[in-house]
C-alpha atoms as a PDB file:
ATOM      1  CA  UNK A   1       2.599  20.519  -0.738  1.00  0.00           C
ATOM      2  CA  UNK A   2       3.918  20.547  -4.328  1.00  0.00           C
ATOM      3  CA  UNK A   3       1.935  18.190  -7.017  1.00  0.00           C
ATOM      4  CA  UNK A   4       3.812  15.934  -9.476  1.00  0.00           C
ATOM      5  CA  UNK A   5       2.950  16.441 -13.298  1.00  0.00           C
ATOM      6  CA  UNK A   6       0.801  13.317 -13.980  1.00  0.00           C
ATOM      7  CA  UNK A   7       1.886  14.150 -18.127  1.00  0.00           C
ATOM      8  CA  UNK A   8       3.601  11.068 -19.677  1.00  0.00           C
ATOM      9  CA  UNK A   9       7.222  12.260 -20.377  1.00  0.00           C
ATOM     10  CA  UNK A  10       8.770  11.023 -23.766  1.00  0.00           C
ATOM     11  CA  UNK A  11      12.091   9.976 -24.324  1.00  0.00           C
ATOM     12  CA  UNK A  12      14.258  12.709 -24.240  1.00  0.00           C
ATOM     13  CA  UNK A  13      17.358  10.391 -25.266  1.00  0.00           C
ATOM     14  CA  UNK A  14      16.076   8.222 -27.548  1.00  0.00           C
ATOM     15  CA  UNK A  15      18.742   4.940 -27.771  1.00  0.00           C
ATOM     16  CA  UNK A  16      19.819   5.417 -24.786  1.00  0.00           C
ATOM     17  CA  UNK A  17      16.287   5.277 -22.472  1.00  0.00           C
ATOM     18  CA  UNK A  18      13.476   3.457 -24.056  1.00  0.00           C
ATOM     19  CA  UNK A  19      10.515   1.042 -23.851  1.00  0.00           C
ATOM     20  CA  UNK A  20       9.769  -1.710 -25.157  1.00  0.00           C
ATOM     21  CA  UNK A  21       5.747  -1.819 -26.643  1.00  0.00           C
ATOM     22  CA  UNK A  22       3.678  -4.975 -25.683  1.00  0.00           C
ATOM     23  CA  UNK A  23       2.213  -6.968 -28.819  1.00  0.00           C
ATOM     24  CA  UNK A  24      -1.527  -6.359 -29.813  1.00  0.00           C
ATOM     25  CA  UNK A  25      -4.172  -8.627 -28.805  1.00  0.00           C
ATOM     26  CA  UNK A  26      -4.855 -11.311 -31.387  1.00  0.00           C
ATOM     27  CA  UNK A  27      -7.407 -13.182 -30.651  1.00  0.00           C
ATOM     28  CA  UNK A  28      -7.257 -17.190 -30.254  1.00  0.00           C
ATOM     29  CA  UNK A  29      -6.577 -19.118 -33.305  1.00  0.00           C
ATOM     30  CA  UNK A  30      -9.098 -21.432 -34.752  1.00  0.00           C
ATOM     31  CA  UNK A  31      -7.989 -25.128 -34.722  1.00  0.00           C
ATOM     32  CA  UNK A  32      -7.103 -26.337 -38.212  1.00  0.00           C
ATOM     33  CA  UNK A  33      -9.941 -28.211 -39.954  1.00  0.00           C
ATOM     34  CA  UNK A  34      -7.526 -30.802 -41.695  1.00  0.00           C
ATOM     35  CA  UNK A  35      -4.033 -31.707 -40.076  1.00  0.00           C
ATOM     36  CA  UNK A  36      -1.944 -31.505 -43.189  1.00  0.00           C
ATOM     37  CA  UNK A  37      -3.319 -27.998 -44.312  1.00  0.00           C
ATOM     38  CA  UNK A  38      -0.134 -26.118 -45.250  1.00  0.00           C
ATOM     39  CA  UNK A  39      -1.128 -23.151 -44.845  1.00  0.00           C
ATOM     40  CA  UNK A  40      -1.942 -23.135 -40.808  1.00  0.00           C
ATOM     41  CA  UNK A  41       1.406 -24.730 -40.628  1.00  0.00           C
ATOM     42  CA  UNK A  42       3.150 -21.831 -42.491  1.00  0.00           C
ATOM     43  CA  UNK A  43       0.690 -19.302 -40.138  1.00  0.00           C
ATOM     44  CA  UNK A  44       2.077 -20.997 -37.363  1.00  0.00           C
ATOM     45  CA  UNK A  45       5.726 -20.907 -38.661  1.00  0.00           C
ATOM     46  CA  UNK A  46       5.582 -17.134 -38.382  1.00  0.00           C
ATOM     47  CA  UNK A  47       3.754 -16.680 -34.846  1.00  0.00           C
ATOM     48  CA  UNK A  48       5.980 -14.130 -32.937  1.00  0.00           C
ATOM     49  CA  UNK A  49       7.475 -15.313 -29.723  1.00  0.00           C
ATOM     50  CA  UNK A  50       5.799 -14.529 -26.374  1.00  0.00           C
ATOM     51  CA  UNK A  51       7.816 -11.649 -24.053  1.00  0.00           C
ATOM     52  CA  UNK A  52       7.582 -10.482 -20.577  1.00  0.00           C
ATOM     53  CA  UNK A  53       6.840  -7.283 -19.982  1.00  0.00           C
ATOM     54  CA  UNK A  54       6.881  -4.674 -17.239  1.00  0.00           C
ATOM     55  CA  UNK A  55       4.924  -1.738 -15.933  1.00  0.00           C
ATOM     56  CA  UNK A  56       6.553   0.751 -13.501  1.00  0.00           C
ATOM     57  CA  UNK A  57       4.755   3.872 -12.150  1.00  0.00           C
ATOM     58  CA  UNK A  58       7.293   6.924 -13.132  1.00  0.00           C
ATOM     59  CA  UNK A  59       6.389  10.267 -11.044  1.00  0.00           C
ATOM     60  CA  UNK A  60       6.747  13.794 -12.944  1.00  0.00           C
ATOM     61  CA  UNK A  61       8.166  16.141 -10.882  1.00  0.00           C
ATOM     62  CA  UNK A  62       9.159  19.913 -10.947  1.00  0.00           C
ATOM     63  CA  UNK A  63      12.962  20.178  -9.393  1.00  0.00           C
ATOM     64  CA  UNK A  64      11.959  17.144  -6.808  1.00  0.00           C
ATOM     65  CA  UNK A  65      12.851  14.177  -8.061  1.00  0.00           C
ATOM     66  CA  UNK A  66      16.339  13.818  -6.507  1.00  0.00           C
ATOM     67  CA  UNK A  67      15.087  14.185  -3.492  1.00  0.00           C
ATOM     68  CA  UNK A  68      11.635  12.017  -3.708  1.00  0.00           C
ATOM     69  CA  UNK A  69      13.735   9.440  -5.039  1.00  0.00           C
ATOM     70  CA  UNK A  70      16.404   9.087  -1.960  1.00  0.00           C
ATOM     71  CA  UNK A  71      13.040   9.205   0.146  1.00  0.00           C
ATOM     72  CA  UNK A  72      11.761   6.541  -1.710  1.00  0.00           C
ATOM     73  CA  UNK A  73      14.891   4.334  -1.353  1.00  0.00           C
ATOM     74  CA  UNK A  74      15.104   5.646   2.570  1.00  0.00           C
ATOM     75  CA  UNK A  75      11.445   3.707   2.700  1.00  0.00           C
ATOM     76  CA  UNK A  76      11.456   0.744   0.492  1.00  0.00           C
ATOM     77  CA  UNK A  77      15.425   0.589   0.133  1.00  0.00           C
ATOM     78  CA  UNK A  78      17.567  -0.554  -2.619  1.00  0.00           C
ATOM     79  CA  UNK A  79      19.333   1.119  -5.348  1.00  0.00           C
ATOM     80  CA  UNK A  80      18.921   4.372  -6.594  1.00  0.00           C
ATOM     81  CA  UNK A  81      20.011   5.713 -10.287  1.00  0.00           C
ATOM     82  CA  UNK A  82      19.825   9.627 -10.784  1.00  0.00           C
ATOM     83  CA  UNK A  83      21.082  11.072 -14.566  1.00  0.00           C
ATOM     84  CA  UNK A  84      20.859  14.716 -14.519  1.00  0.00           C
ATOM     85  CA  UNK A  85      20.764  16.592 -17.599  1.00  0.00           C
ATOM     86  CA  UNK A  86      23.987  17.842 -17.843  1.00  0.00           C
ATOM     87  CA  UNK A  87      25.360  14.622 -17.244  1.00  0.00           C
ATOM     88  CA  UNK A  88      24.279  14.011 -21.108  1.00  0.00           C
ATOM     89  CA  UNK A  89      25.339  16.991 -22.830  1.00  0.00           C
ATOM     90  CA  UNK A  90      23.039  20.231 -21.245  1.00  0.00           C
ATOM     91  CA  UNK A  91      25.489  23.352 -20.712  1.00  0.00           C
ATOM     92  CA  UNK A  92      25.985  23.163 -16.748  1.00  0.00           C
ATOM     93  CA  UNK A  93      24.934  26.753 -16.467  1.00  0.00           C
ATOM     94  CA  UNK A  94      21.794  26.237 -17.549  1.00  0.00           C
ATOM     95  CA  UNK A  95      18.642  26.141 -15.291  1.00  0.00           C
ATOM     96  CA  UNK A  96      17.558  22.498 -15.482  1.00  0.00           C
ATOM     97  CA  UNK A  97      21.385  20.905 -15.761  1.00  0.00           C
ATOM     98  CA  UNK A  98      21.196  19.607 -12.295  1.00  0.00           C
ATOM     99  CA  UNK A  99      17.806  18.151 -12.721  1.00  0.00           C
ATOM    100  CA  UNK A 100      16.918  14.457 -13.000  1.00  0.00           C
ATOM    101  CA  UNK A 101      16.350  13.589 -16.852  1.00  0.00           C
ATOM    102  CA  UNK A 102      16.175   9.868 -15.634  1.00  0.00           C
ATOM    103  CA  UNK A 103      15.829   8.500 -12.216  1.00  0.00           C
ATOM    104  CA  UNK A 104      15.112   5.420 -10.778  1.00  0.00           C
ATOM    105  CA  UNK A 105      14.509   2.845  -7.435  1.00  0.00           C
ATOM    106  CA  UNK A 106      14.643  -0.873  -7.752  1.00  0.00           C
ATOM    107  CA  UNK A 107      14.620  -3.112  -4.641  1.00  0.00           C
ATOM    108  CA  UNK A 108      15.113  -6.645  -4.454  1.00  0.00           C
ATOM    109  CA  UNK A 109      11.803  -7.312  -2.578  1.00  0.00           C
ATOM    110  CA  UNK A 110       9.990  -5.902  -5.807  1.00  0.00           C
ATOM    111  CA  UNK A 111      10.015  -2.152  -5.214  1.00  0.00           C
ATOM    112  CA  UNK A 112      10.531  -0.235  -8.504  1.00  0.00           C
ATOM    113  CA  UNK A 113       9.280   3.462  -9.505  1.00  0.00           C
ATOM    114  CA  UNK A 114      11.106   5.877 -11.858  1.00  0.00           C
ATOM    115  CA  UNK A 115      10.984   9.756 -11.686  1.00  0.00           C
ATOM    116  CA  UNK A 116      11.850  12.777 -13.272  1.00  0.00           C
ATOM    117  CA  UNK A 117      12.127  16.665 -13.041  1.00  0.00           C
ATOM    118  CA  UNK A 118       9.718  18.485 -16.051  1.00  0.00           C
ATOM    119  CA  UNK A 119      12.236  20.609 -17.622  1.00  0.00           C
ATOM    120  CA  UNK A 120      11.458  24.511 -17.163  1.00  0.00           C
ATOM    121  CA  UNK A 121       9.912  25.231 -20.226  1.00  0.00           C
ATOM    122  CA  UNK A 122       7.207  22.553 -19.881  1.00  0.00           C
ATOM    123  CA  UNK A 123       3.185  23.972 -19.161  1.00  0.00           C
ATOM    124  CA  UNK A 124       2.650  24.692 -16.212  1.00  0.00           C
ATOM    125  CA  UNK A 125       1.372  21.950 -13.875  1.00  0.00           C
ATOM    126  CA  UNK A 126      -2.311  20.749 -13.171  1.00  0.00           C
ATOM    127  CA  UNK A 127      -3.160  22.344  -9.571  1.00  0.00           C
ATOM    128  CA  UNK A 128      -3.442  19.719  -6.575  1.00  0.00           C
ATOM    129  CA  UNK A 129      -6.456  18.333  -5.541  1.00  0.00           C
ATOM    130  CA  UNK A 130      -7.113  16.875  -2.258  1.00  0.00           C
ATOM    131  CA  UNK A 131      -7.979  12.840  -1.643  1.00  0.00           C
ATOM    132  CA  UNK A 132     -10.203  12.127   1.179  1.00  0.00           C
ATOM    133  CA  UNK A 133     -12.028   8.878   2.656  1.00  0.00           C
ATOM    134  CA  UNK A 134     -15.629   9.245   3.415  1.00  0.00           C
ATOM    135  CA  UNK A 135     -17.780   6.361   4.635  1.00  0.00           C
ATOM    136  CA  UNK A 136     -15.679   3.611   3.246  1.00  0.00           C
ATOM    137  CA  UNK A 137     -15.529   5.721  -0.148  1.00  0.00           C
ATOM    138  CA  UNK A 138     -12.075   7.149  -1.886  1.00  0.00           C
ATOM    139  CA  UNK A 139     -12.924  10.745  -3.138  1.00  0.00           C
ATOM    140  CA  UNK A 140     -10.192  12.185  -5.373  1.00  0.00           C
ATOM    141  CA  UNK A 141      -9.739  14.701  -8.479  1.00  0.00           C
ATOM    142  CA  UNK A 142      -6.211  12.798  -9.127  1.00  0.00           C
ATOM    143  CA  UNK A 143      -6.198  10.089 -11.889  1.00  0.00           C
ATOM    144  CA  UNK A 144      -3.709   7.821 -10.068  1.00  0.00           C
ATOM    145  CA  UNK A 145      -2.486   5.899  -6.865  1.00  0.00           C
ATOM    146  CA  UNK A 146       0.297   4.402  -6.449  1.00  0.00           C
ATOM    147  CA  UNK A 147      -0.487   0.721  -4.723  1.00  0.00           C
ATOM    148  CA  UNK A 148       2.106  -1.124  -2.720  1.00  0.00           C
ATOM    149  CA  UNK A 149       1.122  -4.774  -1.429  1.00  0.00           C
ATOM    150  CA  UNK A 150       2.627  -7.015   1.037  1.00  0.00           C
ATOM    151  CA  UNK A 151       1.955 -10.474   2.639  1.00  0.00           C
ATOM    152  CA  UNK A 152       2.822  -9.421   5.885  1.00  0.00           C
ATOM    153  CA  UNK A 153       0.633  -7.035   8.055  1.00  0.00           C
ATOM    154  CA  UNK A 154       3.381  -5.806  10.456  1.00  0.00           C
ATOM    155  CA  UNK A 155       6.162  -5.645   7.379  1.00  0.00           C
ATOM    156  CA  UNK A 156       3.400  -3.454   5.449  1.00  0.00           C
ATOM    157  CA  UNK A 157       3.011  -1.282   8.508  1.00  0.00           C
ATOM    158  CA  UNK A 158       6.961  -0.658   8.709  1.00  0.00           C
ATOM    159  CA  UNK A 159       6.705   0.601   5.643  1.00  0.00           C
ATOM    160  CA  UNK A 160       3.512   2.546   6.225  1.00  0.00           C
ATOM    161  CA  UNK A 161       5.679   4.441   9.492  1.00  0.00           C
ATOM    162  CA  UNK A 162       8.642   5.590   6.946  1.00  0.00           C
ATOM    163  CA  UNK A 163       6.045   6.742   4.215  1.00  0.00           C
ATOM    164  CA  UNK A 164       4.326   8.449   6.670  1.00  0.00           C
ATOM    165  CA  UNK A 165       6.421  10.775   7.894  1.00  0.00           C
ATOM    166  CA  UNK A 166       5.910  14.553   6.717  1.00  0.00           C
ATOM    167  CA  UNK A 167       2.739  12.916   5.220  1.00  0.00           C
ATOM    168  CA  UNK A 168      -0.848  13.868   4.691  1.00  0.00           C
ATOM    169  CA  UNK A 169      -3.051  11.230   5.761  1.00  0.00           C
ATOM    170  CA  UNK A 170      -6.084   9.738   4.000  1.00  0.00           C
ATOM    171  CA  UNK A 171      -6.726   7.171   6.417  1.00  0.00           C
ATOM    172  CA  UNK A 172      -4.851   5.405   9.122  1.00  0.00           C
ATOM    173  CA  UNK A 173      -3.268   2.257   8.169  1.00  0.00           C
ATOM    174  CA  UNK A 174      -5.178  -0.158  10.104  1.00  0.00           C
ATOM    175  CA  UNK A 175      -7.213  -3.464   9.734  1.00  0.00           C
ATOM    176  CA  UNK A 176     -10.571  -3.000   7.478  1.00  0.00           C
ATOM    177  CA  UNK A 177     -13.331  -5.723   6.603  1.00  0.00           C
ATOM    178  CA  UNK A 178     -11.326  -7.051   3.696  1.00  0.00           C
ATOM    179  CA  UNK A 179      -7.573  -6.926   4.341  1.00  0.00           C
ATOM    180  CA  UNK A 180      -5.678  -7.095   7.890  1.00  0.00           C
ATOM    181  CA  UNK A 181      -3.943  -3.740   6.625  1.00  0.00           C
ATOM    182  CA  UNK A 182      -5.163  -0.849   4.569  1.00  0.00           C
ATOM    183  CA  UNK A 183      -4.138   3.172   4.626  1.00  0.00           C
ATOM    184  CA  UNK A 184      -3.932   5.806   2.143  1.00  0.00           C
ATOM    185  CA  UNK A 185      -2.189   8.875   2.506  1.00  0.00           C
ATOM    186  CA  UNK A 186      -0.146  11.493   0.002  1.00  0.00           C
ATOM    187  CA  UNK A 187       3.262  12.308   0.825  1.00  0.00           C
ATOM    188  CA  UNK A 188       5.954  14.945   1.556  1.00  0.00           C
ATOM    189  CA  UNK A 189       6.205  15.392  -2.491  1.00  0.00           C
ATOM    190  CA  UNK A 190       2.529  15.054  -3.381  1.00  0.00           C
ATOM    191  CA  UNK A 191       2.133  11.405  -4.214  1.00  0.00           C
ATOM    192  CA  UNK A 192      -1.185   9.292  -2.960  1.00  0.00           C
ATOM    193  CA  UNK A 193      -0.111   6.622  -2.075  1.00  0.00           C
ATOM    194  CA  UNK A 194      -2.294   3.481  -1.071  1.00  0.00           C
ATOM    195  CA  UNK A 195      -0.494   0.236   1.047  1.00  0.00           C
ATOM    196  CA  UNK A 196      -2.259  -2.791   2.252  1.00  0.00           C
ATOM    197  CA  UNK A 197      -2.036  -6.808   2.896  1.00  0.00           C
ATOM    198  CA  UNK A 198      -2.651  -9.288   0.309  1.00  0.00           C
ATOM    199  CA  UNK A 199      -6.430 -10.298   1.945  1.00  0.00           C
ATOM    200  CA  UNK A 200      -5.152 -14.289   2.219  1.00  0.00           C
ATOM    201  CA  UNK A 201      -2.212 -12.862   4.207  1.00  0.00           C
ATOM    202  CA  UNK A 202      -2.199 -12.032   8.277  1.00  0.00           C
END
Protein backbone atom coordinates (compact mmCIF):
# COMPACT_ATOMS: atom_id res chain seq x y z
CA UNK A 1 0.00 0.00 0.00
CA UNK A 2 1.74 3.21 -1.15
CA UNK A 3 2.72 5.90 1.77
CA UNK A 4 2.02 9.64 1.37
CA UNK A 5 5.12 12.04 1.82
CA UNK A 6 4.39 13.53 5.29
CA UNK A 7 7.11 16.66 3.91
CA UNK A 8 5.36 20.09 4.09
CA UNK A 9 5.09 21.19 0.38
CA UNK A 10 5.78 25.00 -0.29
CA UNK A 11 4.08 27.10 -2.55
CA UNK A 12 4.92 26.29 -5.84
CA UNK A 13 2.77 29.36 -7.24
CA UNK A 14 3.32 31.87 -5.01
CA UNK A 15 0.21 34.69 -5.53
CA UNK A 16 -1.81 32.48 -6.69
CA UNK A 17 -1.91 29.59 -3.61
CA UNK A 18 -0.94 30.86 -0.27
CA UNK A 19 -1.43 31.01 3.53
CA UNK A 20 -2.10 33.26 5.61
CA UNK A 21 0.43 33.13 9.07
CA UNK A 22 -1.39 33.39 12.51
CA UNK A 23 -0.11 36.41 14.79
CA UNK A 24 2.46 35.60 17.64
CA UNK A 25 1.43 35.16 21.09
CA UNK A 26 1.58 38.38 23.08
CA UNK A 27 0.94 37.97 26.24
CA UNK A 28 -2.00 39.86 28.24
CA UNK A 29 -1.61 43.49 28.67
CA UNK A 30 -1.17 45.02 32.03
CA UNK A 31 -4.08 47.35 33.05
CA UNK A 32 -3.03 51.00 32.92
CA UNK A 33 -1.98 52.41 36.32
CA UNK A 34 -3.58 55.96 35.64
CA UNK A 35 -6.64 56.35 33.16
CA UNK A 36 -5.40 59.35 31.27
CA UNK A 37 -1.82 57.88 30.57
CA UNK A 38 -1.31 58.65 26.87
CA UNK A 39 0.79 56.41 26.14
CA UNK A 40 -1.42 53.00 26.84
CA UNK A 41 -3.96 54.84 24.85
CA UNK A 42 -1.60 55.30 21.82
CA UNK A 43 -0.41 51.30 22.58
CA UNK A 44 -3.85 50.52 22.31
CA UNK A 45 -4.48 52.69 19.17
CA UNK A 46 -2.12 50.40 17.29
CA UNK A 47 -3.31 46.81 18.61
CA UNK A 48 -3.76 44.70 15.38
CA UNK A 49 -7.18 43.34 14.75
CA UNK A 50 -8.10 39.77 15.77
CA UNK A 51 -8.51 37.09 12.54
CA UNK A 52 -9.84 33.69 12.13
CA UNK A 53 -7.81 31.27 11.07
CA UNK A 54 -7.86 27.75 9.66
CA UNK A 55 -5.95 24.51 9.77
CA UNK A 56 -6.53 21.83 7.08
CA UNK A 57 -4.59 18.51 6.95
CA UNK A 58 -3.02 18.47 3.18
CA UNK A 59 -1.77 14.76 2.18
CA UNK A 60 1.59 14.45 0.00
CA UNK A 61 1.24 12.07 -2.44
CA UNK A 62 3.35 10.42 -5.28
CA UNK A 63 0.97 10.34 -8.64
CA UNK A 64 -2.24 9.63 -6.17
CA UNK A 65 -3.76 12.49 -5.36
CA UNK A 66 -6.42 12.64 -8.12
CA UNK A 67 -7.57 9.69 -7.24
CA UNK A 68 -7.43 9.88 -3.17
CA UNK A 69 -9.14 12.99 -3.58
CA UNK A 70 -12.42 11.68 -5.65
CA UNK A 71 -12.29 8.87 -2.85
CA UNK A 72 -12.33 11.32 -0.36
CA UNK A 73 -15.30 13.27 -1.84
CA UNK A 74 -17.01 9.59 -2.70
CA UNK A 75 -16.85 9.32 1.43
CA UNK A 76 -17.40 12.62 2.98
CA UNK A 77 -18.91 14.31 -0.30
CA UNK A 78 -18.81 17.76 -1.53
CA UNK A 79 -16.72 19.57 -3.92
CA UNK A 80 -13.62 18.65 -5.30
CA UNK A 81 -10.86 21.15 -6.95
CA UNK A 82 -7.90 19.37 -8.87
CA UNK A 83 -5.08 21.94 -10.72
CA UNK A 84 -2.63 19.87 -12.46
CA UNK A 85 0.58 21.22 -13.38
CA UNK A 86 0.23 21.81 -16.78
CA UNK A 87 -2.83 23.53 -16.24
CA UNK A 88 -0.34 26.49 -15.01
CA UNK A 89 2.26 26.58 -17.49
CA UNK A 90 4.34 22.84 -17.26
CA UNK A 91 5.03 21.57 -20.99
CA UNK A 92 2.20 18.76 -21.29
CA UNK A 93 4.81 16.27 -22.30
CA UNK A 94 6.45 16.34 -19.37
CA UNK A 95 6.26 13.59 -16.64
CA UNK A 96 4.44 15.34 -13.79
CA UNK A 97 1.99 17.68 -16.19
CA UNK A 98 -0.97 15.63 -15.33
CA UNK A 99 -0.26 15.62 -11.68
CA UNK A 100 -2.13 17.52 -8.97
CA UNK A 101 -0.04 20.78 -8.05
CA UNK A 102 -3.17 21.78 -5.92
CA UNK A 103 -6.09 19.76 -4.89
CA UNK A 104 -8.72 20.06 -2.64
CA UNK A 105 -12.27 18.65 -0.75
CA UNK A 106 -14.56 20.94 1.10
CA UNK A 107 -17.99 19.73 2.32
CA UNK A 108 -20.63 21.64 3.78
CA UNK A 109 -20.88 19.45 6.95
CA UNK A 110 -17.17 20.59 7.72
CA UNK A 111 -15.10 18.12 5.72
CA UNK A 112 -11.97 19.81 4.25
CA UNK A 113 -8.40 18.18 3.34
CA UNK A 114 -6.08 19.32 0.51
CA UNK A 115 -3.60 17.06 -1.45
CA UNK A 116 -0.97 16.95 -3.79
CA UNK A 117 1.32 14.77 -6.08
CA UNK A 118 5.41 15.33 -5.02
CA UNK A 119 6.75 16.24 -8.28
CA UNK A 120 9.34 13.53 -9.69
CA UNK A 121 12.39 15.00 -8.77
CA UNK A 122 11.53 15.27 -5.06
CA UNK A 123 13.67 12.61 -2.40
CA UNK A 124 12.50 9.76 -2.31
CA UNK A 125 9.75 9.00 0.23
CA UNK A 126 10.04 7.88 3.99
CA UNK A 127 9.16 3.95 3.88
CA UNK A 128 5.66 2.94 5.52
CA UNK A 129 5.34 1.88 8.82
CA UNK A 130 2.58 -0.09 10.16
CA UNK A 131 -0.10 1.31 13.04
CA UNK A 132 -1.43 -1.23 15.31
CA UNK A 133 -3.74 -1.24 18.59
CA UNK A 134 -2.49 -3.22 21.45
CA UNK A 135 -4.27 -3.33 24.81
CA UNK A 136 -6.06 -0.08 24.48
CA UNK A 137 -2.59 1.47 23.22
CA UNK A 138 -1.98 3.20 19.53
CA UNK A 139 1.52 1.95 18.33
CA UNK A 140 2.75 3.82 15.25
CA UNK A 141 6.17 5.02 13.52
CA UNK A 142 3.88 7.72 11.53
CA UNK A 143 3.84 11.32 12.95
CA UNK A 144 0.18 11.96 12.04
CA UNK A 145 -3.61 10.92 12.04
CA UNK A 146 -6.01 12.32 10.48
CA UNK A 147 -9.19 12.70 13.10
CA UNK A 148 -12.73 13.01 11.89
CA UNK A 149 -15.54 13.64 14.66
CA UNK A 150 -19.19 13.44 14.58
CA UNK A 151 -22.19 13.83 16.99
CA UNK A 152 -23.91 11.04 15.71
CA UNK A 153 -22.81 7.35 16.31
CA UNK A 154 -24.66 5.74 13.34
CA UNK A 155 -23.76 8.96 10.88
CA UNK A 156 -19.96 8.36 12.06
CA UNK A 157 -20.31 4.69 11.25
CA UNK A 158 -21.66 5.52 7.57
CA UNK A 159 -18.79 7.13 7.10
CA UNK A 160 -16.56 4.57 8.78
CA UNK A 161 -18.28 1.74 5.95
CA UNK A 162 -17.14 4.08 2.82
CA UNK A 163 -13.59 4.71 4.40
CA UNK A 164 -13.31 1.32 4.96
CA UNK A 165 -13.42 -0.18 1.96
CA UNK A 166 -9.99 -1.47 0.38
CA UNK A 167 -8.81 -0.48 3.94
CA UNK A 168 -6.37 -1.78 6.47
CA UNK A 169 -7.87 -1.92 9.74
CA UNK A 170 -6.48 -0.76 13.10
CA UNK A 171 -9.42 -1.47 15.01
CA UNK A 172 -13.07 -1.99 14.37
CA UNK A 173 -15.18 0.96 14.69
CA UNK A 174 -17.20 0.13 17.60
CA UNK A 175 -18.29 1.51 21.08
CA UNK A 176 -15.18 1.90 23.67
CA UNK A 177 -15.27 3.12 27.45
CA UNK A 178 -15.13 6.75 26.44
CA UNK A 179 -17.01 7.44 23.20
CA UNK A 180 -20.14 5.41 21.69
CA UNK A 181 -17.86 5.16 18.44
CA UNK A 182 -14.16 4.79 17.93
CA UNK A 183 -11.98 2.93 14.93
CA UNK A 184 -8.77 3.50 13.35
CA UNK A 185 -7.71 2.15 10.25
CA UNK A 186 -5.25 3.37 7.12
CA UNK A 187 -6.65 3.42 3.80
CA UNK A 188 -6.49 2.33 0.12
CA UNK A 189 -3.74 5.31 -0.35
CA UNK A 190 -1.88 4.96 2.95
CA UNK A 191 -3.59 7.44 5.21
CA UNK A 192 -4.39 6.50 9.15
CA UNK A 193 -7.15 7.61 9.66
CA UNK A 194 -8.94 7.79 13.18
CA UNK A 195 -13.15 8.49 13.38
CA UNK A 196 -15.17 8.60 16.49
CA UNK A 197 -18.30 10.33 18.43
CA UNK A 198 -18.04 13.47 20.26
CA UNK A 199 -18.17 11.48 24.01
CA UNK A 200 -21.49 13.84 25.04
CA UNK A 201 -23.03 12.51 21.80
CA UNK A 202 -25.06 8.92 21.36
Amino acid sequence: MPQPDTNCCESWFPGRFHATAARPHRPPRAAPANDNDNDNDNDNDNEEPRMAISTTTHLNFRGDARAALEFYRSVFGGDLTAVAYGDLGMPKDLPDADKVVFGQVTADNGFRIMAYDVPGGAPAAAAPTATTRDNGMTLTGERFFVSVRGDSADAVGALWDRLADGAQVVEKYGPSPWTPGFGMLTDRFGVTWILDVAAHAG
